[in-house]
PDB file of N, CA and C in Angstrom:
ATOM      1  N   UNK A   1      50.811 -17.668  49.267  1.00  0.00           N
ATOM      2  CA  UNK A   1      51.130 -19.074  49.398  1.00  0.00           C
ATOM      3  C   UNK A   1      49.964 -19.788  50.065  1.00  0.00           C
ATOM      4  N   UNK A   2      49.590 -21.336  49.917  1.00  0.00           N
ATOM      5  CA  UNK A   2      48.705 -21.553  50.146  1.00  0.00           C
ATOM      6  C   UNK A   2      49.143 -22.920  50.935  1.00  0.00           C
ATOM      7  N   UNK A   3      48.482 -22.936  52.249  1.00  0.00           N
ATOM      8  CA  UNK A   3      49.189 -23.301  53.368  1.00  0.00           C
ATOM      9  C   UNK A   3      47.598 -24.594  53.546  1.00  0.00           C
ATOM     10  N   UNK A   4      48.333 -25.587  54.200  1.00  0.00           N
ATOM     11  CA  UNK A   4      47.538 -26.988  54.861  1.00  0.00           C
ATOM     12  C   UNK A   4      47.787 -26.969  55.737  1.00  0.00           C
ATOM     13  N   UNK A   5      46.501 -27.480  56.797  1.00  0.00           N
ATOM     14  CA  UNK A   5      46.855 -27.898  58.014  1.00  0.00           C
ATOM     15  C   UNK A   5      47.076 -29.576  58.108  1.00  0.00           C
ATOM     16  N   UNK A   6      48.105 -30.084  58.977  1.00  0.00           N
ATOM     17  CA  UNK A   6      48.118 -31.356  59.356  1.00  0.00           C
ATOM     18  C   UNK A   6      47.787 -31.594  60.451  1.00  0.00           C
ATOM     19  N   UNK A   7      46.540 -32.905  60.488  1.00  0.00           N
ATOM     20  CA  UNK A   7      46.037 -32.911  61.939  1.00  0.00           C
ATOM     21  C   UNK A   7      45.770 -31.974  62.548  1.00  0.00           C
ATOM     22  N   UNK A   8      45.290 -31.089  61.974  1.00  0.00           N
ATOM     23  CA  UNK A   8      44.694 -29.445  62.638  1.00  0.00           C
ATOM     24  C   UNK A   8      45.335 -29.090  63.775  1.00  0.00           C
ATOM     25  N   UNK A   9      46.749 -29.295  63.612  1.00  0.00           N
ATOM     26  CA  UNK A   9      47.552 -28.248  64.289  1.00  0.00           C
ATOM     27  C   UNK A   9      49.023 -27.774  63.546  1.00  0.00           C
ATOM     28  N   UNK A  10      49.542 -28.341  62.605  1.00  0.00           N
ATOM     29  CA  UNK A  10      50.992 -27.670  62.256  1.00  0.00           C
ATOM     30  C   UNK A  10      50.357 -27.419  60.673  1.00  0.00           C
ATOM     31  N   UNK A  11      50.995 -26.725  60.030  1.00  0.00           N
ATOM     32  CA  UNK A  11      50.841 -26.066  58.997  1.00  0.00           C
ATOM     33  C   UNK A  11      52.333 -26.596  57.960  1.00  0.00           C
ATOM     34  N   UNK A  12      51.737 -26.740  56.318  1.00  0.00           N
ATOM     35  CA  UNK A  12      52.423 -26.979  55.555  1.00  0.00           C
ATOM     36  C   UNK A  12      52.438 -26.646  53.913  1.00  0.00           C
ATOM     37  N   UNK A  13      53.017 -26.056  53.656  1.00  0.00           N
ATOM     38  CA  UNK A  13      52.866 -25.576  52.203  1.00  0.00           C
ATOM     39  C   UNK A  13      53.066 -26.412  50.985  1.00  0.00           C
ATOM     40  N   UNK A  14      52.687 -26.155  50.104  1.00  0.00           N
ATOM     41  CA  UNK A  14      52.369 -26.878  48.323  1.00  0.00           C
ATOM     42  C   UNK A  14      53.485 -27.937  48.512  1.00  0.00           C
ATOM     43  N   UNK A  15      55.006 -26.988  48.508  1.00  0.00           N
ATOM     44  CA  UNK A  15      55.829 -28.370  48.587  1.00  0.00           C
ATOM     45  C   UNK A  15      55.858 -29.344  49.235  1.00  0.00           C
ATOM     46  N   UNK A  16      55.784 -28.877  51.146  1.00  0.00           N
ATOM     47  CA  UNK A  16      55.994 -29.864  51.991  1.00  0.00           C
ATOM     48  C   UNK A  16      55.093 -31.075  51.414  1.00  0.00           C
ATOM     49  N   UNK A  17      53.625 -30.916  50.842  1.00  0.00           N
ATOM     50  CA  UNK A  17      52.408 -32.052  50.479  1.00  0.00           C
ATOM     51  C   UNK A  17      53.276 -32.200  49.482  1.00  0.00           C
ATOM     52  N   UNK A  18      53.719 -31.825  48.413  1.00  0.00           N
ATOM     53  CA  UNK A  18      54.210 -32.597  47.331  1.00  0.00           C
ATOM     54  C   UNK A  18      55.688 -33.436  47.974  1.00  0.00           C
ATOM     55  N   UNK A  19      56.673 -32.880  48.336  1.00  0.00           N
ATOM     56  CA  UNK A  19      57.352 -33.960  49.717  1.00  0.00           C
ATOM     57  C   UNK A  19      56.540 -35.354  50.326  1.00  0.00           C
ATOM     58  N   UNK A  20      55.816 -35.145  50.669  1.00  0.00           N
ATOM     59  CA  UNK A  20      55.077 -36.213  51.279  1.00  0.00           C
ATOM     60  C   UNK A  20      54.710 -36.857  50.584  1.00  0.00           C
ATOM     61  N   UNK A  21      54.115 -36.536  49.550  1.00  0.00           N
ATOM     62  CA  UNK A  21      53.541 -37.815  48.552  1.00  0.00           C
ATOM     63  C   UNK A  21      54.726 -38.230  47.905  1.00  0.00           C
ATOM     64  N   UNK A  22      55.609 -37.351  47.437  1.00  0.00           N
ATOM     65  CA  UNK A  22      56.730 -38.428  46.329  1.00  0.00           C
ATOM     66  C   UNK A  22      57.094 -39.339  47.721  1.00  0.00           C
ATOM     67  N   UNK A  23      57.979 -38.861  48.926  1.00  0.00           N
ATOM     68  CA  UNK A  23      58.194 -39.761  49.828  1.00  0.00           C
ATOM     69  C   UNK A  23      57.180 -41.159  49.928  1.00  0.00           C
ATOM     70  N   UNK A  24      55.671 -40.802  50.188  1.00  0.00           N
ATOM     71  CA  UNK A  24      55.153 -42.330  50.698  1.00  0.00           C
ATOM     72  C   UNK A  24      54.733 -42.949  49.147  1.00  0.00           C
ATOM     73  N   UNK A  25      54.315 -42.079  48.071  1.00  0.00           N
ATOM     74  CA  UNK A  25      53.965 -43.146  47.095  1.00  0.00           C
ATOM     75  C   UNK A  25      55.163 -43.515  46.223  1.00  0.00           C
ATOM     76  N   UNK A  26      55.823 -42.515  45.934  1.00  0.00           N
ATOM     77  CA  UNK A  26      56.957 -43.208  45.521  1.00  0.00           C
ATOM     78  C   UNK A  26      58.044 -44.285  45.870  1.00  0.00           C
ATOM     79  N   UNK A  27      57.845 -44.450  47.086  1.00  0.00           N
ATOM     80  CA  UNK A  27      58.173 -46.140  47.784  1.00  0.00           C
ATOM     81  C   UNK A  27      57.655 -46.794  47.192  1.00  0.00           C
ATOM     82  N   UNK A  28      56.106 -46.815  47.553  1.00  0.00           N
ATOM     83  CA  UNK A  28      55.184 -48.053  48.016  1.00  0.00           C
ATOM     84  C   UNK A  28      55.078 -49.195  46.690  1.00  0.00           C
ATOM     85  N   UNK A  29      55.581 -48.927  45.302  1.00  0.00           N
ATOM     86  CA  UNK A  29      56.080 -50.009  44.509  1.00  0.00           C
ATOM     87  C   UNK A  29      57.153 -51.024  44.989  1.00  0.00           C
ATOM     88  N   UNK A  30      57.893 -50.077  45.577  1.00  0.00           N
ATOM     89  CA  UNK A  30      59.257 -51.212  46.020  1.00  0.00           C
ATOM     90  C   UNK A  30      58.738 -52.228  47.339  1.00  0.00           C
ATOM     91  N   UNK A  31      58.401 -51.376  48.088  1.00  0.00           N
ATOM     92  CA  UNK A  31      57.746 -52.339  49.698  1.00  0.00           C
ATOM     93  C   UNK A  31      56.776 -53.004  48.742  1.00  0.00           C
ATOM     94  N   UNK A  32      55.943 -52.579  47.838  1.00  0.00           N
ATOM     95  CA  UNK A  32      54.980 -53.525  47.520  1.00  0.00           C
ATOM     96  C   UNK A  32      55.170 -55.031  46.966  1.00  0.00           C
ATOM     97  N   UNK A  33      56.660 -54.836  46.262  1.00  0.00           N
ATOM     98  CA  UNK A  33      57.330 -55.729  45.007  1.00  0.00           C
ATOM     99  C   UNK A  33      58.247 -56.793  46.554  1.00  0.00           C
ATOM    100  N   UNK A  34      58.594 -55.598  47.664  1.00  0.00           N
ATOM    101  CA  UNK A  34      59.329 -57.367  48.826  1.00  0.00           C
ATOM    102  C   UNK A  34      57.621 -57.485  49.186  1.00  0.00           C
ATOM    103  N   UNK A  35      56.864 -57.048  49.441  1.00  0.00           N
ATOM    104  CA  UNK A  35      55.724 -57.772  50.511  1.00  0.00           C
ATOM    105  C   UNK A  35      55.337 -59.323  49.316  1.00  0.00           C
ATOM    106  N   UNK A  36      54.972 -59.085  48.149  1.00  0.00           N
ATOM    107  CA  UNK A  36      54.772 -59.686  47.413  1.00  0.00           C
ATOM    108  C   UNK A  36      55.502 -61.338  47.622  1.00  0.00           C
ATOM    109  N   UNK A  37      56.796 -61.079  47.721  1.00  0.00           N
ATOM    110  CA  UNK A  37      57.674 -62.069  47.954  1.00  0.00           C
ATOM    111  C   UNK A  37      57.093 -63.087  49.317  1.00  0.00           C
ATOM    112  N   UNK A  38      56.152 -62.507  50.311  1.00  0.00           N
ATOM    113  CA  UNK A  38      54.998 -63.195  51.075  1.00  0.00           C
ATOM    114  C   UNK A  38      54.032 -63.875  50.572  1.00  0.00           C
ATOM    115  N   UNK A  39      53.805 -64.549  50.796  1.00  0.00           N
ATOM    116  CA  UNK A  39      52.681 -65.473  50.285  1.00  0.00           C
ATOM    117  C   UNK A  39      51.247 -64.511  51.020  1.00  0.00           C
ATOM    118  N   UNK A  40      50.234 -64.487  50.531  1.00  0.00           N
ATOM    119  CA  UNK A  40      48.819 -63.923  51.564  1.00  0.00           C
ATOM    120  C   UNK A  40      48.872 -62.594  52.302  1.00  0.00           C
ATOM    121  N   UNK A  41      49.791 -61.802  51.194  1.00  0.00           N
ATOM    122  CA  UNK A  41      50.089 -60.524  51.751  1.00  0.00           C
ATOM    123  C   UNK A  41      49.960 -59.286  50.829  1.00  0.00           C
ATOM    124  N   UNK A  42      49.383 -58.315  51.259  1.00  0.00           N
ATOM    125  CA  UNK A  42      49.318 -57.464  50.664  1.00  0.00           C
ATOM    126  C   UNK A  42      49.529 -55.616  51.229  1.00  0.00           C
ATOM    127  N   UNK A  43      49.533 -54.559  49.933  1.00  0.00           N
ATOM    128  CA  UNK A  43      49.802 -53.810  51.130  1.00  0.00           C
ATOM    129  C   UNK A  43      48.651 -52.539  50.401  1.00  0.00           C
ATOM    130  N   UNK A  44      48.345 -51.756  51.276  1.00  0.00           N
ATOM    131  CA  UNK A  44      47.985 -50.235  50.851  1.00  0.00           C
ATOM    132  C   UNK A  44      48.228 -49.000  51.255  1.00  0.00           C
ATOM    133  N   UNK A  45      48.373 -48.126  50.361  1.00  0.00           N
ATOM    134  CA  UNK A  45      48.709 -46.838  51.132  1.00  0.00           C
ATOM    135  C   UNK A  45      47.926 -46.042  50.895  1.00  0.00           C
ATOM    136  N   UNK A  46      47.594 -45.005  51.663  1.00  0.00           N
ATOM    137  CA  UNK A  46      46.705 -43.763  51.586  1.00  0.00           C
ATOM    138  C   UNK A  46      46.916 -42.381  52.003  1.00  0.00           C
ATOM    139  N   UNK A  47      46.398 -41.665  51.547  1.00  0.00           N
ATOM    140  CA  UNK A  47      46.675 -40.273  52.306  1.00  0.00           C
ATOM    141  C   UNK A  47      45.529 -39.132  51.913  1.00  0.00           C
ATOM    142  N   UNK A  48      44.855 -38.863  52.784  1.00  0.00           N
ATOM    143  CA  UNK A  48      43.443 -37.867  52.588  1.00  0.00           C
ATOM    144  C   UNK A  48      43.740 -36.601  52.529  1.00  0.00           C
ATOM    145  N   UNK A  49      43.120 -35.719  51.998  1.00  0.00           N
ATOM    146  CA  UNK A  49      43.416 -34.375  51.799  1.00  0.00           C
ATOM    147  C   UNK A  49      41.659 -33.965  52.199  1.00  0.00           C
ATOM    148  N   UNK A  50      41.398 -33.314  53.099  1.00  0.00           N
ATOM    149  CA  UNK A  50      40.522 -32.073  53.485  1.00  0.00           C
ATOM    150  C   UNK A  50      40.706 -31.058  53.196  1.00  0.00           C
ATOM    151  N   UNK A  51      39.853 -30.354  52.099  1.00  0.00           N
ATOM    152  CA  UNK A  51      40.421 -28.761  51.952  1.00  0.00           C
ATOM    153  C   UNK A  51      39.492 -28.304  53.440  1.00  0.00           C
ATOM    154  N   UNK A  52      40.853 -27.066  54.144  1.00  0.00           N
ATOM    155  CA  UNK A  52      40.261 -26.508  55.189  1.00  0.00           C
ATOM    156  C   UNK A  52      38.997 -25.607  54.999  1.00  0.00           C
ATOM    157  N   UNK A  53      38.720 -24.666  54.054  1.00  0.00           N
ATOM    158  CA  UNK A  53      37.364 -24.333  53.727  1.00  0.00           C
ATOM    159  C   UNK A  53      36.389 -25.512  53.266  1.00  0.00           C
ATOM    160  N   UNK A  54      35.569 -25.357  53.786  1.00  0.00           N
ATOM    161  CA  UNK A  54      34.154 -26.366  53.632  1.00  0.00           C
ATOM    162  C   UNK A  54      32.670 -25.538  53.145  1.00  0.00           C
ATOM    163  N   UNK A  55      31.906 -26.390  52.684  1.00  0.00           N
ATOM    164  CA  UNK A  55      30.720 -25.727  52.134  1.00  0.00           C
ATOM    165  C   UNK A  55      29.886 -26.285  53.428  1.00  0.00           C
ATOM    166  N   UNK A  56      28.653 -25.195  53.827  1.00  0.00           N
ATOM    167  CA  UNK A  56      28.107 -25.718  54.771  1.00  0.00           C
ATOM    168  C   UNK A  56      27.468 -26.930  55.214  1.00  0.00           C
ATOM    169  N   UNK A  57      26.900 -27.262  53.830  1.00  0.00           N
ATOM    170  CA  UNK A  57      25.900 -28.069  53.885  1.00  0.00           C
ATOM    171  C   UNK A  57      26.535 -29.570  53.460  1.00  0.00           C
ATOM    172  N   UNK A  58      27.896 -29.501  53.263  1.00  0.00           N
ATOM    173  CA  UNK A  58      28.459 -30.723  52.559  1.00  0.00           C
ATOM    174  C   UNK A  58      30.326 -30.716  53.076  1.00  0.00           C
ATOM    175  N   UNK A  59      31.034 -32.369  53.178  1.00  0.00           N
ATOM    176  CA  UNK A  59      32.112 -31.415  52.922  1.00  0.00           C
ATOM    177  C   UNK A  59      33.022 -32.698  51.828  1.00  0.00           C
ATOM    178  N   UNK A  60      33.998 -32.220  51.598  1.00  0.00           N
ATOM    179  CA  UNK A  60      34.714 -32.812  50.784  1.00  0.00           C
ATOM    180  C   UNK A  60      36.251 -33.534  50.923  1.00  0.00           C
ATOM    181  N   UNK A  61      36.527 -34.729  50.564  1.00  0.00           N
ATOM    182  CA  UNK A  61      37.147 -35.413  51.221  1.00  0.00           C
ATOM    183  C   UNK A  61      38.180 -36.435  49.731  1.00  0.00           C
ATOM    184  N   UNK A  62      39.362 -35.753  49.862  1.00  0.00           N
ATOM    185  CA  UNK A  62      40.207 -36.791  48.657  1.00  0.00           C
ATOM    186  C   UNK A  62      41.132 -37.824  49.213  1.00  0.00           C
ATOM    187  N   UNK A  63      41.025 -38.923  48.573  1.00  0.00           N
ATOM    188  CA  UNK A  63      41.812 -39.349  48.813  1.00  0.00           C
ATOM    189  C   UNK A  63      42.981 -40.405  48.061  1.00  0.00           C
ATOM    190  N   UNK A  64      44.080 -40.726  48.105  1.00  0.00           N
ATOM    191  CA  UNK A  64      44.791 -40.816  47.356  1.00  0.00           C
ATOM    192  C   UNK A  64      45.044 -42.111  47.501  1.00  0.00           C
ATOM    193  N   UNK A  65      45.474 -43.115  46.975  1.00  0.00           N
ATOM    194  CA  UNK A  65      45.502 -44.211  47.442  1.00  0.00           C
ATOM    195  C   UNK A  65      46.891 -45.246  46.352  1.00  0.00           C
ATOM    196  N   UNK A  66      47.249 -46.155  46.653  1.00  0.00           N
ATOM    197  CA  UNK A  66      48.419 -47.270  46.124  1.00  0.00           C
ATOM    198  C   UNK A  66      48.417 -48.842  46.976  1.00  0.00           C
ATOM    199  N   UNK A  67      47.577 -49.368  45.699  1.00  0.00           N
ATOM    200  CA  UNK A  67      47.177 -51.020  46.025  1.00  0.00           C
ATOM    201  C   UNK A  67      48.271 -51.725  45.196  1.00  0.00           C
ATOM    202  N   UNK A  68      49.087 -52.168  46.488  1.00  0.00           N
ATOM    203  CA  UNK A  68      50.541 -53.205  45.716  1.00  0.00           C
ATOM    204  C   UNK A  68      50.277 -54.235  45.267  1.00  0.00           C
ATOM    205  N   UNK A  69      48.625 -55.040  45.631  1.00  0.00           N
ATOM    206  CA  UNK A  69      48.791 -56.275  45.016  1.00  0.00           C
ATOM    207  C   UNK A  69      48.191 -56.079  43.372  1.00  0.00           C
ATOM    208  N   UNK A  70      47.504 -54.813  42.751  1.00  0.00           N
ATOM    209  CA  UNK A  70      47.817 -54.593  41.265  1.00  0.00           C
ATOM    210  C   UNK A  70      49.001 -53.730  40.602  1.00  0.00           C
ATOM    211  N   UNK A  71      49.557 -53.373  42.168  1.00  0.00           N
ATOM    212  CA  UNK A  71      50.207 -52.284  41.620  1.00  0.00           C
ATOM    213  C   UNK A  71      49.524 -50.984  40.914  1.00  0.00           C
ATOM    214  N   UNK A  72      48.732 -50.152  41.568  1.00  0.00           N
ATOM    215  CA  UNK A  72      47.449 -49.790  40.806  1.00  0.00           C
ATOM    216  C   UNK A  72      47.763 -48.513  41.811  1.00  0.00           C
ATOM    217  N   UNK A  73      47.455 -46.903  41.053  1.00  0.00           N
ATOM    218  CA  UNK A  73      46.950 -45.991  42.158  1.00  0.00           C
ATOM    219  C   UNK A  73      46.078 -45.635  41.785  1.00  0.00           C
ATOM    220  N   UNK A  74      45.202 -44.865  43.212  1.00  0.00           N
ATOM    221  CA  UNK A  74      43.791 -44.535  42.789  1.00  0.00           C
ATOM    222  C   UNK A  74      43.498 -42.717  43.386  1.00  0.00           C
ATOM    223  N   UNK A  75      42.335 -42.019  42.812  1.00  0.00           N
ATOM    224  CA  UNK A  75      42.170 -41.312  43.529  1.00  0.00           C
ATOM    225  C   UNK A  75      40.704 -40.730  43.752  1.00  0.00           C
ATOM    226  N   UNK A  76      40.146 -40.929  44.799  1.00  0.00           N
ATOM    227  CA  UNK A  76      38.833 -41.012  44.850  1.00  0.00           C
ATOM    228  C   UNK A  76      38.878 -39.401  45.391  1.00  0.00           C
ATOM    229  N   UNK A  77      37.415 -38.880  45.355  1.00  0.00           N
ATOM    230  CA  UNK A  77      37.142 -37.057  45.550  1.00  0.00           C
ATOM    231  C   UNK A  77      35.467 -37.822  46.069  1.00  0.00           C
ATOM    232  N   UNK A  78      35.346 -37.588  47.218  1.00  0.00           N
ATOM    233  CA  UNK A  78      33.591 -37.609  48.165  1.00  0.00           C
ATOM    234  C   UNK A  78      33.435 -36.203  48.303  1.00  0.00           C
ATOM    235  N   UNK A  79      31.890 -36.217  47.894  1.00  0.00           N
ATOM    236  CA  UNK A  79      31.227 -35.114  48.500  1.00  0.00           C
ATOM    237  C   UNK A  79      30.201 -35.970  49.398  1.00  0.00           C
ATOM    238  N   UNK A  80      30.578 -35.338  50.660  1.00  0.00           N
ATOM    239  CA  UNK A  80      29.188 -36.001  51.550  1.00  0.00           C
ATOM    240  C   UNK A  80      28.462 -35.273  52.300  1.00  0.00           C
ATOM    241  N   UNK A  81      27.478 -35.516  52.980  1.00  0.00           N
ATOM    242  CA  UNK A  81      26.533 -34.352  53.953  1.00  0.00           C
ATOM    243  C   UNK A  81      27.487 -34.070  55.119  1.00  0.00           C
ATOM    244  N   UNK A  82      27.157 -33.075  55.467  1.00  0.00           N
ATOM    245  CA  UNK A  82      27.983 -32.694  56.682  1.00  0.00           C
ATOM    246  C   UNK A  82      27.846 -33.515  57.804  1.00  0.00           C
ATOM    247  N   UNK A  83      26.531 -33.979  58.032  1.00  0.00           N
ATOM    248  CA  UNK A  83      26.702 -34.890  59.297  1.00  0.00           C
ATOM    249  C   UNK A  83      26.844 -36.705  58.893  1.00  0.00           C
ATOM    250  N   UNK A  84      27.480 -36.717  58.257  1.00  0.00           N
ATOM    251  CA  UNK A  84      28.048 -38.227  57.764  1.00  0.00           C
ATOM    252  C   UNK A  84      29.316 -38.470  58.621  1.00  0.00           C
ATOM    253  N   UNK A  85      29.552 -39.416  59.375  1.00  0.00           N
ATOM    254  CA  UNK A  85      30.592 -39.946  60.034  1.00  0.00           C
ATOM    255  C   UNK A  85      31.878 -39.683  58.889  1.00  0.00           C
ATOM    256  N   UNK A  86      33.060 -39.561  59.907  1.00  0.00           N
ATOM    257  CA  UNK A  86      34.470 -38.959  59.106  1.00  0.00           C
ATOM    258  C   UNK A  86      34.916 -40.267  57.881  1.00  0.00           C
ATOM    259  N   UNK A  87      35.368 -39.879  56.998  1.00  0.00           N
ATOM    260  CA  UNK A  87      35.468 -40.834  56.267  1.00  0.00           C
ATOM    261  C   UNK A  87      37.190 -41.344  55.905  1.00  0.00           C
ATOM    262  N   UNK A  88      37.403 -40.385  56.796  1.00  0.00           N
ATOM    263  CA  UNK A  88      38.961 -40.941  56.104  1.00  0.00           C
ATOM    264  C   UNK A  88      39.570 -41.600  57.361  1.00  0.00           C
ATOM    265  N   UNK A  89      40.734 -42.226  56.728  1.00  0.00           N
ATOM    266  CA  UNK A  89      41.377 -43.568  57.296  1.00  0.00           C
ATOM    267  C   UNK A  89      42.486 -43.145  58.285  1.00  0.00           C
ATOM    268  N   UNK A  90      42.251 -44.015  59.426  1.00  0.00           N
ATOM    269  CA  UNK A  90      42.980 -43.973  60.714  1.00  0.00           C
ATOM    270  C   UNK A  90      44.952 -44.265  60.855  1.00  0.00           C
ATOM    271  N   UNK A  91      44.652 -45.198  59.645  1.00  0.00           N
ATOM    272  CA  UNK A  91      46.687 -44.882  59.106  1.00  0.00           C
ATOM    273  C   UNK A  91      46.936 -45.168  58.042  1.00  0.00           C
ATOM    274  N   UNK A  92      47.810 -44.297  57.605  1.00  0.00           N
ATOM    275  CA  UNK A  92      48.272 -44.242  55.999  1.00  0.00           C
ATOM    276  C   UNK A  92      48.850 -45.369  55.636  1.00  0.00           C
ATOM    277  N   UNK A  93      49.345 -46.612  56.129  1.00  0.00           N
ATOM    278  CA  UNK A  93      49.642 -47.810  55.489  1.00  0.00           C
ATOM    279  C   UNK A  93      49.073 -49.163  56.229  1.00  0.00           C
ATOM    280  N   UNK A  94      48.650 -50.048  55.416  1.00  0.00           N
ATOM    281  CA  UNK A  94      47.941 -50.871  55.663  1.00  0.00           C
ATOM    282  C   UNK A  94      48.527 -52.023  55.340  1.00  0.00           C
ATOM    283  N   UNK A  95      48.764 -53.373  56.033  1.00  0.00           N
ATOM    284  CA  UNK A  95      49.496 -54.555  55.155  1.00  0.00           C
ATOM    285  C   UNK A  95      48.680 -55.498  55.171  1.00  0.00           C
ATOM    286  N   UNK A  96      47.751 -55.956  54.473  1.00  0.00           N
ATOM    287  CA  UNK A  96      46.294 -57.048  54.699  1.00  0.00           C
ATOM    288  C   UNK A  96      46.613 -58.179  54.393  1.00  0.00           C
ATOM    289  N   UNK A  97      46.018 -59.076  54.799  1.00  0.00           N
ATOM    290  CA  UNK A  97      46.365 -60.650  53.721  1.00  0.00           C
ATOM    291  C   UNK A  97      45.155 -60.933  53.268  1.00  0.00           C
ATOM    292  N   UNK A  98      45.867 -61.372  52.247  1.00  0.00           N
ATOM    293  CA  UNK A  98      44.886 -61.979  51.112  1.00  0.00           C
ATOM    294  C   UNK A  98      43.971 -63.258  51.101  1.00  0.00           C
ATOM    295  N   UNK A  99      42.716 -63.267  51.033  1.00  0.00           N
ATOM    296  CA  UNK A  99      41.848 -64.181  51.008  1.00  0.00           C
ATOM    297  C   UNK A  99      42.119 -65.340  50.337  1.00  0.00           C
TER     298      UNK A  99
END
C-alpha cells in the first residue's frame, strides 16, 4: 500500500487522498455557484501533492486546483531546482474579489 504524508507528520493512504479530493472539489461548484450570487467575488481551491521521494537535484510539486469564477479545474505538475523557495500554497481555499 502506498502511504502519504500530511504536513509531514500523519500518514494517509490512496483512499483517504481520494476522500479528500471528492470532499473539497466536489463542493467547490456549489460554494462557487452561492459566492457568485456576490457581486466582486470569487473563489479558489487548491490542494498540492509532494511525492515524498525527491530527486536530488530537483523536486516536484502538483497541484490541483478549482477556479469558480470559470468554473474551470486545473492541474499544474513543477519541476523546480531544489533550492527554489516552496511553491505551494499556504491554504487550500481562497475567496478573492474581482477587479
Amino acid at each position: 500500500m502506498s502511504w502519504v504524508k500530511t504536513n509531514g507528520s500523519e500518514k494517509i493512504d490512496r483512499m483517504g487522498v481520494e476522500n479528500v479530493l471528492d470532499q473539497m472539489f466536489g463542493r467547490a461548484p456549489k460554494l462557487a455557484e452561492d459566492l457568485r450570487k456576490k457581486p466582486g467575488v470569487s473563489m479558489r481551491v487548491t490542494f498540492d501533492m509532494v511525492p515524498k521521494d525527491q530527486l536530488a537535484d530537483s523536486k516536484i510539486v502538483a497541484q490541483l486546483m478549482y477556479f469558480g469564477e470559470s468554473d474551470t479545474y486545473y492541474i499544474y505538475v513543477f519541476k523546480d531546482r531544489a533550492d527554489l523557495p516552496d511553491r505551494r500554497f499556504k491554504s487550500m481555499m481562497f475567496v478573492d474579489k474581482i477587479p
